[in-house]
N, C-alpha and C. Protein backbone atom coordinates (compact mmCIF):
# COMPACT_ATOMS: atom_id res chain seq x y z
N UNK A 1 -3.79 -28.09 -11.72
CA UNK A 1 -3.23 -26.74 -11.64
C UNK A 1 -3.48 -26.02 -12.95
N UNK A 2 -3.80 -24.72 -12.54
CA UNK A 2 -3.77 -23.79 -14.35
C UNK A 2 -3.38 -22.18 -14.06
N UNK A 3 -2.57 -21.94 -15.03
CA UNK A 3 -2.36 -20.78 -14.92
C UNK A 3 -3.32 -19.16 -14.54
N UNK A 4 -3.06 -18.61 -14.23
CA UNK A 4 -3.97 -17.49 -13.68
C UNK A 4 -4.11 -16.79 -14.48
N UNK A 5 -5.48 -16.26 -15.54
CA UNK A 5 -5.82 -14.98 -16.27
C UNK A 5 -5.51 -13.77 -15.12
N UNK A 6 -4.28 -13.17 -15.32
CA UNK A 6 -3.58 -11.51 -14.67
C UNK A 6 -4.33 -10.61 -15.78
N UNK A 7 -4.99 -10.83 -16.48
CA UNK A 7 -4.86 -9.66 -17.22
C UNK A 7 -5.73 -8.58 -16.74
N UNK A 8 -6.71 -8.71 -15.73
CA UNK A 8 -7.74 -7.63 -14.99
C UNK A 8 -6.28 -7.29 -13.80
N UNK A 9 -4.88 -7.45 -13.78
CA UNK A 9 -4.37 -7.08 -12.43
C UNK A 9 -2.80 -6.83 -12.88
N UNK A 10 -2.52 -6.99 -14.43
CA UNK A 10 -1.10 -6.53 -14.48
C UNK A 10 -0.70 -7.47 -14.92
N UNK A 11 0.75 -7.82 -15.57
CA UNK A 11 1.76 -8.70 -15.73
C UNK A 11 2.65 -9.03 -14.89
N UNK A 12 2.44 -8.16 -13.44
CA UNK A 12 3.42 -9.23 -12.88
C UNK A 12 3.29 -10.32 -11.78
N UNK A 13 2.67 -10.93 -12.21
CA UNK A 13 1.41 -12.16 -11.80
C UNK A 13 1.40 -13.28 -12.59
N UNK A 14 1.95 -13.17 -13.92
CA UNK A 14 1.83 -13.71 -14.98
C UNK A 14 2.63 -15.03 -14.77
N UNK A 15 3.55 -15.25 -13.71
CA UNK A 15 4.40 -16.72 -13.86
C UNK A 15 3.73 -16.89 -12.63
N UNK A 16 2.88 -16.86 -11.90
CA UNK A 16 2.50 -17.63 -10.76
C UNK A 16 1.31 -18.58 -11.46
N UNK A 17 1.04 -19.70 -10.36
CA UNK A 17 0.17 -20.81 -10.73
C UNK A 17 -0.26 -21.07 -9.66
N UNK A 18 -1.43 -21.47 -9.33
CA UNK A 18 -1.94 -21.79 -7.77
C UNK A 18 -3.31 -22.82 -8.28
N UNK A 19 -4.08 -23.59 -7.30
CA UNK A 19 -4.86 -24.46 -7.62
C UNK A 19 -6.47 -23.53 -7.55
N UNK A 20 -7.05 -24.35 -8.66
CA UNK A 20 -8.41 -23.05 -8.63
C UNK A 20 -9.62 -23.92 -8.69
N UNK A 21 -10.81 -23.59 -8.22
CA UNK A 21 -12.17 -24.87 -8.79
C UNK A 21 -12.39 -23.94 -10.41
N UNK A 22 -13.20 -25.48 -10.56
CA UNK A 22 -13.35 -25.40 -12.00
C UNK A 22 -14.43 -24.02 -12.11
N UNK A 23 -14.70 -23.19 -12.91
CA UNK A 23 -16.02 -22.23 -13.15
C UNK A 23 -15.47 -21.14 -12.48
N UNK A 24 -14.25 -20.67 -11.60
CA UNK A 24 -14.03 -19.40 -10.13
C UNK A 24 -13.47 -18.89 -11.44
N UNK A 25 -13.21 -17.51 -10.71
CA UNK A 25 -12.49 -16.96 -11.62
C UNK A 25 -10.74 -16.78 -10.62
N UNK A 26 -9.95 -16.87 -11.54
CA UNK A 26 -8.62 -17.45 -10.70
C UNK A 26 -8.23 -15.70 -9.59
N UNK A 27 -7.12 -16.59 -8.53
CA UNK A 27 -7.06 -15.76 -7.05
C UNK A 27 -5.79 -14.32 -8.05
N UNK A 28 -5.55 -13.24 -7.36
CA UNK A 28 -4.54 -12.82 -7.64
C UNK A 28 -3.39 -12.78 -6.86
N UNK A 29 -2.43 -13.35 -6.95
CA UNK A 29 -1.04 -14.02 -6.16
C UNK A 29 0.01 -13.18 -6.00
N UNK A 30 0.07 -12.59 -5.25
CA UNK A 30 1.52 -11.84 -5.10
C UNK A 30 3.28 -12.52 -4.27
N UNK A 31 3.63 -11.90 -4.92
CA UNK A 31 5.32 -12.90 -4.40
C UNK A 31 6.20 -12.01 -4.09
N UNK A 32 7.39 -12.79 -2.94
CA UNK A 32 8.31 -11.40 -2.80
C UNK A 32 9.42 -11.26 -4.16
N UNK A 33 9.68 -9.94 -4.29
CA UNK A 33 10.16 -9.28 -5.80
C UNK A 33 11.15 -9.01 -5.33
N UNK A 34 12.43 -9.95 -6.48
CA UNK A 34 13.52 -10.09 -6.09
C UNK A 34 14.69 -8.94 -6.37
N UNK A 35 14.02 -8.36 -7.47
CA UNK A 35 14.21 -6.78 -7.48
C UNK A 35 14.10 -5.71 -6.63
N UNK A 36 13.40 -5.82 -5.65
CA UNK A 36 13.10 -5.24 -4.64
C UNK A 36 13.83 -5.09 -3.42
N UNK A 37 13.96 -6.81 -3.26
CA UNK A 37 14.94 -7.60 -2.32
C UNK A 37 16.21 -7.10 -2.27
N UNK A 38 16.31 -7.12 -3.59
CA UNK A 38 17.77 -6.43 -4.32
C UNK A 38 17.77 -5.36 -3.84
N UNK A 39 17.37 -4.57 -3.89
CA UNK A 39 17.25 -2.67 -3.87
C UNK A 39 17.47 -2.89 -2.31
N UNK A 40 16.94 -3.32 -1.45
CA UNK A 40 17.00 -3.46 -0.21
C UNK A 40 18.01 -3.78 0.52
N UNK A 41 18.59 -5.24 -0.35
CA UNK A 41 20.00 -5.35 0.60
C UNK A 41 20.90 -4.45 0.06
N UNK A 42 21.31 -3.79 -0.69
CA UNK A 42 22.02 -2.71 -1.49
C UNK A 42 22.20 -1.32 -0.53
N UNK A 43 20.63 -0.94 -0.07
CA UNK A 43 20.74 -0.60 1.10
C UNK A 43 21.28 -0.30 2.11
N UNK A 44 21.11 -1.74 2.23
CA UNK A 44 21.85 -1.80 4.09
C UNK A 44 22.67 -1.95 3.77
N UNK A 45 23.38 -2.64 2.82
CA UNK A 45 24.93 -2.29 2.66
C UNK A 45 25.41 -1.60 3.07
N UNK A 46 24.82 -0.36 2.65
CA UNK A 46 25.25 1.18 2.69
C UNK A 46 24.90 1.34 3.97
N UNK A 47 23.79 1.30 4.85
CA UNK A 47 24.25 1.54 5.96
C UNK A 47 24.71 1.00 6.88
N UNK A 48 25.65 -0.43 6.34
CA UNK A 48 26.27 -1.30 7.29
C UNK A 48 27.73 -0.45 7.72
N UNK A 49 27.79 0.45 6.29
CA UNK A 49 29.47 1.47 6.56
C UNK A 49 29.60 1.94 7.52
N UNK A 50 28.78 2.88 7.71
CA UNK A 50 29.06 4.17 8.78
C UNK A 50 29.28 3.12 10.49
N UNK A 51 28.42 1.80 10.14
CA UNK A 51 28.62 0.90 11.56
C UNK A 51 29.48 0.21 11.62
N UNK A 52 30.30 -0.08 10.78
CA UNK A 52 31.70 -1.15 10.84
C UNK A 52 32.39 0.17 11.51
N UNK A 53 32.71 1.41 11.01
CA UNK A 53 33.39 2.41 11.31
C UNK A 53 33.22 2.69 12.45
N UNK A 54 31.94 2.80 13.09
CA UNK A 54 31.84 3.26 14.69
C UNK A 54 32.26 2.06 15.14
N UNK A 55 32.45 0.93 14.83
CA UNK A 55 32.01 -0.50 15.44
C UNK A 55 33.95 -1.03 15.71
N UNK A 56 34.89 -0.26 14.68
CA UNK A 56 36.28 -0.38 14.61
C UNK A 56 37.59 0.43 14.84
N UNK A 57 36.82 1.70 14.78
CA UNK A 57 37.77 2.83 15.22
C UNK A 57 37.89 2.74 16.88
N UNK A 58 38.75 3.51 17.09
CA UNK A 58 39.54 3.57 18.56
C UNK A 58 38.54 4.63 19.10
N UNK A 59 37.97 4.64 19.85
CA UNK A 59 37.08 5.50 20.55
C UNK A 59 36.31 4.79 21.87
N UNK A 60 35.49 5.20 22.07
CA UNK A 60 34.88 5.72 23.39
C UNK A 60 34.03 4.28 23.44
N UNK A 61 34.06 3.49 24.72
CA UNK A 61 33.27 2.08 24.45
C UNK A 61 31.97 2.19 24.14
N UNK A 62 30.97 3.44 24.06
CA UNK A 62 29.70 2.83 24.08
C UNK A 62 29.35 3.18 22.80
N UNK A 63 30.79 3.75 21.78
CA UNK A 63 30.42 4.14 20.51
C UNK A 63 30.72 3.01 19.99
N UNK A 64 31.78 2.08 20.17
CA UNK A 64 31.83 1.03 19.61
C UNK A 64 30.73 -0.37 20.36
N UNK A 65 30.02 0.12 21.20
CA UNK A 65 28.90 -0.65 21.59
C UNK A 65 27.53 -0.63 20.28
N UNK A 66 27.33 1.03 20.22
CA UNK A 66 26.31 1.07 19.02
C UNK A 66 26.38 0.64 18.00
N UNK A 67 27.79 0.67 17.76
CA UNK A 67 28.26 0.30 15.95
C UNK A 67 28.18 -0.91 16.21
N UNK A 68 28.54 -2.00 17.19
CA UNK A 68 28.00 -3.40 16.66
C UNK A 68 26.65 -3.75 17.12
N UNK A 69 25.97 -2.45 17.87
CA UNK A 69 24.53 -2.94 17.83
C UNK A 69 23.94 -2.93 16.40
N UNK A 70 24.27 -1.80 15.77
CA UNK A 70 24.16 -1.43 14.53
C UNK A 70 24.17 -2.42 13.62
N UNK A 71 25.21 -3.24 13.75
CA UNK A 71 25.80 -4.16 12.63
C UNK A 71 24.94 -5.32 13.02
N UNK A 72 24.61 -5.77 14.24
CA UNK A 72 23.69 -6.77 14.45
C UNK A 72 22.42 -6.88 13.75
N UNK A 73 21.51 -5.43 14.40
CA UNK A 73 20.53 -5.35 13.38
C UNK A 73 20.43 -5.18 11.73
N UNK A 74 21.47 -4.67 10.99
CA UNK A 74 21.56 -4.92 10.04
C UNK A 74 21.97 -6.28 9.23
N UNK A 75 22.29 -7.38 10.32
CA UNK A 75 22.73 -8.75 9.87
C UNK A 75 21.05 -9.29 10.22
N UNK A 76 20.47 -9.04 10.92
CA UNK A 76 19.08 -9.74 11.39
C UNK A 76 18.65 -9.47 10.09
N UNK A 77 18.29 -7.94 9.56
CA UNK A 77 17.58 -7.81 8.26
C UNK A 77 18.19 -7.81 7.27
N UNK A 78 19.61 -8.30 7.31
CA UNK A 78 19.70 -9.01 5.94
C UNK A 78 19.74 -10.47 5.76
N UNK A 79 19.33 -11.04 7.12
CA UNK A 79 19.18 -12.51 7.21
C UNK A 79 17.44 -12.37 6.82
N UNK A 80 16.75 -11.79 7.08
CA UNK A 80 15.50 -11.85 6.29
C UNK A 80 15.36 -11.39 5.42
N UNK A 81 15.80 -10.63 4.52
CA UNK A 81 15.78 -10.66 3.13
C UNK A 81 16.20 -11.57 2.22
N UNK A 82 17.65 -12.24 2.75
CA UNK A 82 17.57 -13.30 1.82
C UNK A 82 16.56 -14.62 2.61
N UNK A 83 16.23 -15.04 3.70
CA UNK A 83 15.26 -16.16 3.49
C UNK A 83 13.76 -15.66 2.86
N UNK A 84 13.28 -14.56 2.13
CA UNK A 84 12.29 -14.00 2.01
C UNK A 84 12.85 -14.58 0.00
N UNK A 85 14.00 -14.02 -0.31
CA UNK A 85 14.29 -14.07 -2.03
C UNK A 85 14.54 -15.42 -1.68
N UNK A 86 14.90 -16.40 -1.00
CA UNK A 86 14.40 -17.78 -1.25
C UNK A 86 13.47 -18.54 -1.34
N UNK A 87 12.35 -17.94 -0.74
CA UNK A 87 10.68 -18.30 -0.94
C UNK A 87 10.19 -17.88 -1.88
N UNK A 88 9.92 -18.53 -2.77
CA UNK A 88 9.36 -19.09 -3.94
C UNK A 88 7.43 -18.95 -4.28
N UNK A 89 6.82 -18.76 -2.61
CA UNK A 89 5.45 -19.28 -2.80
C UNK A 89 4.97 -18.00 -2.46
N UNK A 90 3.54 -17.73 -2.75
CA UNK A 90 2.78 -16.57 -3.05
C UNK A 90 2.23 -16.23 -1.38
N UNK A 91 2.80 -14.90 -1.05
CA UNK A 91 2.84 -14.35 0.27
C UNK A 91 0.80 -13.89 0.53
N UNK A 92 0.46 -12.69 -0.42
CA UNK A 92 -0.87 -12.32 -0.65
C UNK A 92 -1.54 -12.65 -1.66
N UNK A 93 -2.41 -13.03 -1.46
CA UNK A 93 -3.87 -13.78 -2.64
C UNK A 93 -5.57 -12.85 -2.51
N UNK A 94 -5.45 -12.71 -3.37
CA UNK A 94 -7.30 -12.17 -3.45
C UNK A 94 -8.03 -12.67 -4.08
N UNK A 95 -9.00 -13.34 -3.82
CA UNK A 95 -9.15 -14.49 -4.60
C UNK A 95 -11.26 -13.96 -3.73
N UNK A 96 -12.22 -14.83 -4.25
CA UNK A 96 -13.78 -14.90 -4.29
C UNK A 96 -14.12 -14.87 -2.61
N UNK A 97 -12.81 -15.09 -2.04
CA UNK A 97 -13.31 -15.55 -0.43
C UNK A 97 -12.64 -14.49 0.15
N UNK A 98 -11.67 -13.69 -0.31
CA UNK A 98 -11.25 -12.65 0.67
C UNK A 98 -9.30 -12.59 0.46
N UNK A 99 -9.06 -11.52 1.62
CA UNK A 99 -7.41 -11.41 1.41
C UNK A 99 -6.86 -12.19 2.01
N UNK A 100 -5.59 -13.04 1.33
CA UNK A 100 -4.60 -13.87 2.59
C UNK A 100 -3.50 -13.09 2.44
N UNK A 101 -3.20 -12.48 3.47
CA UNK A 101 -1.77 -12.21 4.03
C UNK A 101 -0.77 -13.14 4.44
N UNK A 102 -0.18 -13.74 4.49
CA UNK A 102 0.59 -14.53 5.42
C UNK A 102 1.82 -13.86 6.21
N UNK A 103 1.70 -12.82 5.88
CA UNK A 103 2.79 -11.90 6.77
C UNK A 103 1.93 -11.37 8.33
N UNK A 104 0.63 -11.05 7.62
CA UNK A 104 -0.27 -10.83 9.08
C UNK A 104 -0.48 -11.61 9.43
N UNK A 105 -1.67 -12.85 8.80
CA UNK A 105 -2.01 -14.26 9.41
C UNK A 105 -1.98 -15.05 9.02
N UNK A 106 -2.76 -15.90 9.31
CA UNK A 106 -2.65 -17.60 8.38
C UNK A 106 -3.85 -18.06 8.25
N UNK A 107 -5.01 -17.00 8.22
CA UNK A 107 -6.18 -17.62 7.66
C UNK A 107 -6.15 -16.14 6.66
N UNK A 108 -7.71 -16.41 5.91
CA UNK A 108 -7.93 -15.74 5.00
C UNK A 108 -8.94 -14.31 5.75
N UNK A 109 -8.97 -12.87 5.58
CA UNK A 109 -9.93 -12.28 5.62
C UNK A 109 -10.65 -11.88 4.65
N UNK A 110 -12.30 -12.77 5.27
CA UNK A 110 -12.99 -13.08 4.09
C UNK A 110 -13.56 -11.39 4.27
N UNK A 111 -14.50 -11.52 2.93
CA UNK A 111 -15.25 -9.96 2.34
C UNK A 111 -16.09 -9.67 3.35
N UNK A 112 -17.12 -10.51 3.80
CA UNK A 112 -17.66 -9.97 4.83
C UNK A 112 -17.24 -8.99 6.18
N UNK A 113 -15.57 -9.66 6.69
CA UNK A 113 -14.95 -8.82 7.97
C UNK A 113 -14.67 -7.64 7.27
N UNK A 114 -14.36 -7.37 5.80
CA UNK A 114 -13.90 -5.90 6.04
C UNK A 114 -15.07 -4.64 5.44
N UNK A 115 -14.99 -3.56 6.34
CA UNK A 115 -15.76 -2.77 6.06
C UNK A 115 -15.13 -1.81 4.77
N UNK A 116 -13.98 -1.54 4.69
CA UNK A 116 -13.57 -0.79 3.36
C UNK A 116 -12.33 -0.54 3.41
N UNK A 117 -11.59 0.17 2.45
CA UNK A 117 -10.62 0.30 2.09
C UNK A 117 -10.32 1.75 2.02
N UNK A 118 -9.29 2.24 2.78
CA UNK A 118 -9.00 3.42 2.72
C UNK A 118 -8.45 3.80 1.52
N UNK A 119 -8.81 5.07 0.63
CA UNK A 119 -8.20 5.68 -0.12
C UNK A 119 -6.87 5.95 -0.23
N UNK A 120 -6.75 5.49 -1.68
CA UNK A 120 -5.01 5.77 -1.30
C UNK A 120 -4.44 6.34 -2.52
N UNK A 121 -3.36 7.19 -2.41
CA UNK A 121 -2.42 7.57 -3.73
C UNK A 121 -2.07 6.85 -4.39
N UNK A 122 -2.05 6.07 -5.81
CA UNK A 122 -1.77 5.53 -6.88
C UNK A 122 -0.01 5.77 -6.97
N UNK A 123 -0.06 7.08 -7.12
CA UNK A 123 1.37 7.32 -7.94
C UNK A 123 2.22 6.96 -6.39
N UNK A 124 2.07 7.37 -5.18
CA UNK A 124 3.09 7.61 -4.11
C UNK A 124 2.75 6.03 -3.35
N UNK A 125 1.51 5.84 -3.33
CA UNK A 125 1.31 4.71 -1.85
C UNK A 125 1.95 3.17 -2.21
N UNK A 126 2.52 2.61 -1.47
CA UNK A 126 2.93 1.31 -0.86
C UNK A 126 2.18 0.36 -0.20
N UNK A 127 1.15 0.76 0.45
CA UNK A 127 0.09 0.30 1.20
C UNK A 127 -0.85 0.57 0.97
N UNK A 128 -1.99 -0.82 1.49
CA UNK A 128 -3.41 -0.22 1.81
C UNK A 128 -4.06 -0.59 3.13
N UNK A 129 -5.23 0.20 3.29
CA UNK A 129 -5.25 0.11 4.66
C UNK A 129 -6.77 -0.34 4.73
N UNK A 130 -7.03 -1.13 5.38
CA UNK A 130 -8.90 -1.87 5.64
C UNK A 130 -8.88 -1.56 6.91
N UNK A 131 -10.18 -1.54 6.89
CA UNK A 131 -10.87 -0.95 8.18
C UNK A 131 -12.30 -2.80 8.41
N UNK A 132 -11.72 -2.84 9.03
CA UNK A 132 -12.66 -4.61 9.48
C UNK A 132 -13.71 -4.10 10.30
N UNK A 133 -14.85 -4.71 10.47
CA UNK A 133 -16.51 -4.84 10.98
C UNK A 133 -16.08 -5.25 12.13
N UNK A 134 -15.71 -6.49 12.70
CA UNK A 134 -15.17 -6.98 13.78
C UNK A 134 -13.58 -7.04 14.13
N UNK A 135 -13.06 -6.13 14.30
CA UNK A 135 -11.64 -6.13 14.56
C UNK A 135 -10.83 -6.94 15.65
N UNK A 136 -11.67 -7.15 16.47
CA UNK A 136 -11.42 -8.23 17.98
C UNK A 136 -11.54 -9.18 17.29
N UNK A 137 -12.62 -10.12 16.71
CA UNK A 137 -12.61 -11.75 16.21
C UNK A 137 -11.92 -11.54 15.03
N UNK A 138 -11.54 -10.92 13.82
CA UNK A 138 -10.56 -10.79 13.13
C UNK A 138 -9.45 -11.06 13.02
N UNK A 139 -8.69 -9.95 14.06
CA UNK A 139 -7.51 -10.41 14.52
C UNK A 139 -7.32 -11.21 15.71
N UNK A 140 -8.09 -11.72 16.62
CA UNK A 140 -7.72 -13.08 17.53
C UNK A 140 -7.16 -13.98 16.88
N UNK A 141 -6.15 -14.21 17.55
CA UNK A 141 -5.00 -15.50 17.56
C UNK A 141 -3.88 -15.14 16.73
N UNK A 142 -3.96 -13.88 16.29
CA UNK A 142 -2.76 -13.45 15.67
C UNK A 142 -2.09 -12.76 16.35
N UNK A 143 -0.50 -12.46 15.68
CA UNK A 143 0.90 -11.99 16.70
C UNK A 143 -0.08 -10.33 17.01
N UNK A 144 0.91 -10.55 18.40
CA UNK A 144 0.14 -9.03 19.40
C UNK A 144 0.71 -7.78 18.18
N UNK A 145 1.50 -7.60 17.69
CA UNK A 145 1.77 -6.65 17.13
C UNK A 145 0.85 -6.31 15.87
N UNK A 146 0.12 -7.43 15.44
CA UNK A 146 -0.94 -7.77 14.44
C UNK A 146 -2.65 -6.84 15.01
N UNK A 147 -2.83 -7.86 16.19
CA UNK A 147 -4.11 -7.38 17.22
C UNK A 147 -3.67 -5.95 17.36
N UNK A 148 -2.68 -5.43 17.52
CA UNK A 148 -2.85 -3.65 18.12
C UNK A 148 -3.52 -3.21 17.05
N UNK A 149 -3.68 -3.16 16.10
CA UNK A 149 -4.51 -2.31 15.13
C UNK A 149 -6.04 -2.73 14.97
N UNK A 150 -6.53 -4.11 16.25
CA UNK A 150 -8.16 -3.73 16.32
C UNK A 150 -7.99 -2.73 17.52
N UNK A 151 -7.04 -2.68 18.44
CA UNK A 151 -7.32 -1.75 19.75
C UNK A 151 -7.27 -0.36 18.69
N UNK A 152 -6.18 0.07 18.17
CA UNK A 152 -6.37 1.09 17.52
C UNK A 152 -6.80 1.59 16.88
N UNK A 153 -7.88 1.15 15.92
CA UNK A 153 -9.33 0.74 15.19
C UNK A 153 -10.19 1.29 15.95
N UNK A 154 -10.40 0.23 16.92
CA UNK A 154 -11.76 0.75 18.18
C UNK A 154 -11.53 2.24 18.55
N UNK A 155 -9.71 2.83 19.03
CA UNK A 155 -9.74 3.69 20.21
C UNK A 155 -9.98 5.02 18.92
N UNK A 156 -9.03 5.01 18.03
CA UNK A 156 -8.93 6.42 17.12
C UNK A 156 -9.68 6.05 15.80
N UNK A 157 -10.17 5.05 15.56
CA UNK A 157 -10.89 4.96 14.10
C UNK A 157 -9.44 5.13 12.74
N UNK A 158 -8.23 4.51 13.40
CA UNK A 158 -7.61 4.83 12.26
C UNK A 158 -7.56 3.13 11.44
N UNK A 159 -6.95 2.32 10.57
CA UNK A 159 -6.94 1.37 10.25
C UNK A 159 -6.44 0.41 10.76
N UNK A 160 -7.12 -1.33 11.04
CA UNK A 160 -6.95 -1.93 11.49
C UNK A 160 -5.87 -2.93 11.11
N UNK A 161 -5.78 -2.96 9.58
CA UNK A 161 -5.04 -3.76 8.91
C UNK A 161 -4.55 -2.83 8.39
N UNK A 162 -2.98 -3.04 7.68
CA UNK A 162 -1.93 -1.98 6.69
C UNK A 162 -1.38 -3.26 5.64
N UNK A 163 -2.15 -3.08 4.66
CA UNK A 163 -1.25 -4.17 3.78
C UNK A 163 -0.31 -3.58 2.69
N UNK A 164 0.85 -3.93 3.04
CA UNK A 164 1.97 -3.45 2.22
C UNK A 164 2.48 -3.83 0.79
N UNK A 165 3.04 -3.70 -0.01
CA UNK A 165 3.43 -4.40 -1.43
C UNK A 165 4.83 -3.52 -1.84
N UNK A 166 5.13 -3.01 -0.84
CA UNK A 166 7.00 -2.37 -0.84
C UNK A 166 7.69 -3.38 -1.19
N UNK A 167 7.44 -4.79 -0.75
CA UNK A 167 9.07 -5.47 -1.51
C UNK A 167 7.94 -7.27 -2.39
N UNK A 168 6.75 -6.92 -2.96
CA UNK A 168 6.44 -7.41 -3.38
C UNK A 168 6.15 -7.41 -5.13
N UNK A 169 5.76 -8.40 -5.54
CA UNK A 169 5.92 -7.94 -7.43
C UNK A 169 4.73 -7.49 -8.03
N UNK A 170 4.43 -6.50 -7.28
CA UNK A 170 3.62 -6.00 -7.58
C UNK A 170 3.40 -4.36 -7.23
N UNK A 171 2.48 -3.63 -7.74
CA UNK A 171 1.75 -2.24 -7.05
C UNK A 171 0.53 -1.63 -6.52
N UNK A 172 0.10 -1.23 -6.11
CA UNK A 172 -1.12 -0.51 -5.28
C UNK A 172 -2.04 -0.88 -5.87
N UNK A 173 -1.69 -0.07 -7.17
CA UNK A 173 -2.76 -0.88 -8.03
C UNK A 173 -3.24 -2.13 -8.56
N UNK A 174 -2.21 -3.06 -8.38
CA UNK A 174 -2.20 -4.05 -8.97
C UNK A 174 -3.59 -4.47 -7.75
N UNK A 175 -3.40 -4.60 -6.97
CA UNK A 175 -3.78 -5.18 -5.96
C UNK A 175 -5.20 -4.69 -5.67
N UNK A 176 -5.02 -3.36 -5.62
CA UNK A 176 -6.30 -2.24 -6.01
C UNK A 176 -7.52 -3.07 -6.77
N UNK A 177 -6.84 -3.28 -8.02
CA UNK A 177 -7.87 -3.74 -9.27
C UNK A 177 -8.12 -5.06 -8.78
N UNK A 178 -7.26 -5.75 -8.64
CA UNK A 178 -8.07 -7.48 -7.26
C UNK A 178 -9.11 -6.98 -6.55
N UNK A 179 -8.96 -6.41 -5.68
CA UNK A 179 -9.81 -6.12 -4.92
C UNK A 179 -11.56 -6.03 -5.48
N UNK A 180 -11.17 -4.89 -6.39
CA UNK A 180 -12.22 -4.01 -6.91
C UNK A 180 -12.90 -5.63 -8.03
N UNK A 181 -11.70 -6.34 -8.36
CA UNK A 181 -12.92 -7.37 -8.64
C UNK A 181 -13.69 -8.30 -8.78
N UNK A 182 -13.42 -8.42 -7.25
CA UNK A 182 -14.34 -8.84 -6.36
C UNK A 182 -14.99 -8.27 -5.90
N UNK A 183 -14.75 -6.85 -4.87
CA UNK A 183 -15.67 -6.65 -4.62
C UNK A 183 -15.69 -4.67 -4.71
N UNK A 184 -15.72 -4.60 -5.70
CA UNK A 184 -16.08 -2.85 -6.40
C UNK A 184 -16.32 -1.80 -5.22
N UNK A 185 -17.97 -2.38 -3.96
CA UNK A 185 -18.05 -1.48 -3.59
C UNK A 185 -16.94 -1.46 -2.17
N UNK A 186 -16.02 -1.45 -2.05
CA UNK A 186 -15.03 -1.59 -1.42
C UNK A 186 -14.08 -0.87 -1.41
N UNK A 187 -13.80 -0.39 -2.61
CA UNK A 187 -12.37 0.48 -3.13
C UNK A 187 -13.73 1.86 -3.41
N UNK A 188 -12.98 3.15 -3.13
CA UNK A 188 -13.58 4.27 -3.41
C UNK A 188 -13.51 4.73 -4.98
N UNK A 189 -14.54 5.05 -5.22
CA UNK A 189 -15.11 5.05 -7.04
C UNK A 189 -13.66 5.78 -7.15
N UNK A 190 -13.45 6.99 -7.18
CA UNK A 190 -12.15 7.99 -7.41
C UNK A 190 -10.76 6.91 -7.73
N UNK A 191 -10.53 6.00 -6.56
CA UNK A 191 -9.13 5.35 -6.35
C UNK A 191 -9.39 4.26 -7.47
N UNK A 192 -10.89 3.31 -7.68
CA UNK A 192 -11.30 2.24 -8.23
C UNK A 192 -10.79 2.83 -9.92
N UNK A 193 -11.62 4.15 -9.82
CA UNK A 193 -11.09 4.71 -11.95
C UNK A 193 -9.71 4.58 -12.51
N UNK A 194 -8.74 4.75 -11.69
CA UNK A 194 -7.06 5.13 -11.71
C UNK A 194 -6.78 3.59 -11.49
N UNK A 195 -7.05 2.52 -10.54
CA UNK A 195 -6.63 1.18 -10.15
C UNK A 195 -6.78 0.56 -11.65
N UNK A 196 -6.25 0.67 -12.79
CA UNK A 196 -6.13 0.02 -14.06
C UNK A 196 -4.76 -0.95 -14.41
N UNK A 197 -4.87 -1.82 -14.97
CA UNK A 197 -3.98 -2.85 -15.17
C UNK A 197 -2.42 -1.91 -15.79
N UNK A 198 -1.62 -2.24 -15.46
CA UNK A 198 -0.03 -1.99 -15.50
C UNK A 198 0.30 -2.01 -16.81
């Protein structure tokens, strides 16, 4: 095992460790950010109120039906936030062979499937969005909610993949500048100049 040179992708990369061949140049590892996590359940906190209240006052049954629908779904997603700040291991990697998601799949998409990377805002965006060569063998065997974005790919040309970094330790850019280096012509020159280390 050896630590990862972050310094082409930011510092906050800097405590991860993952296994590398000798001569590669090391993957860039992203993790869920417990700061984030934080900000999130803090959140729903807040909007767990207004649903205990519909969910306990004397009123009308299907208002106190919503308020504990309410409260349900807000217990589902705060039951995944904390098993998410208990995982410890690196969710996205960019590394010589391509992106691993493990939130989308469980293999890697190597450089060849994707055709490019949509442009994106630095200061505002959360996401990025690839546009894949083969979007059908791509996404085969992954969850249907995964596959709708080769149907929607094929039907409107909008993006097939959306990769997010909202509750990860990292930013657009961080991820941006991975990308770009590996593979430069990928990220649009404009977005590639601004994608600079943190």
């Amino acid at each position: 095992m050896s630590s990862a040179n972050t310094g082409a992708i930011g510092p906050t990369l800097a405590s991860h460790r993952f296994d590398m061949l000798s001569g590669t140049n090391p993957p860039a590892c992203f993790s869920w950010s417990i700061e984030k996590l934080r900000l999130a359940a803090l959140l729903l906190m807040a909007a767990a109120l207004p649903a205990a209240i519909l969910a306990t006052t004397p009123s009308v049954a299907a208002v106190k039906v919503l308020g504990l629908a309410w409260l349900l779904a807000i217990a589902r997603l705060a039951h995944g936030i904390a098993r998410r700040a208990r995982s410890g291991a690196g969710v996205l990697m960019v590394d010589q062979s391509g992106i691993l998601d493990l939130r989308l799949m469980p293999r890697r998409i190597g450089w060849h499937e994707i055709e490019m990377v949509f442009p994106v805002n630095l200061e505002r965006g959360k996401v990025i969005d690839l546009s894949l060569r083969w979007p059908d063998t791509t996404l085969a065997g992954t969850r249907w909610l995964t596959r709708i974005g080769a149907i929607l790919q094929q039907a409107y040309g909008v993006p097939a993949i959306t990769i997010s970094m909202l509750f990860l330790d990292g930013h657009v850019a961080d991820l941006l500048a991975a990308i770009a280096h590996y593979r430069p012509d990928l990220v649009a020159a404009s977005t590639a100049r601004h994608a600079v280390p943190r």
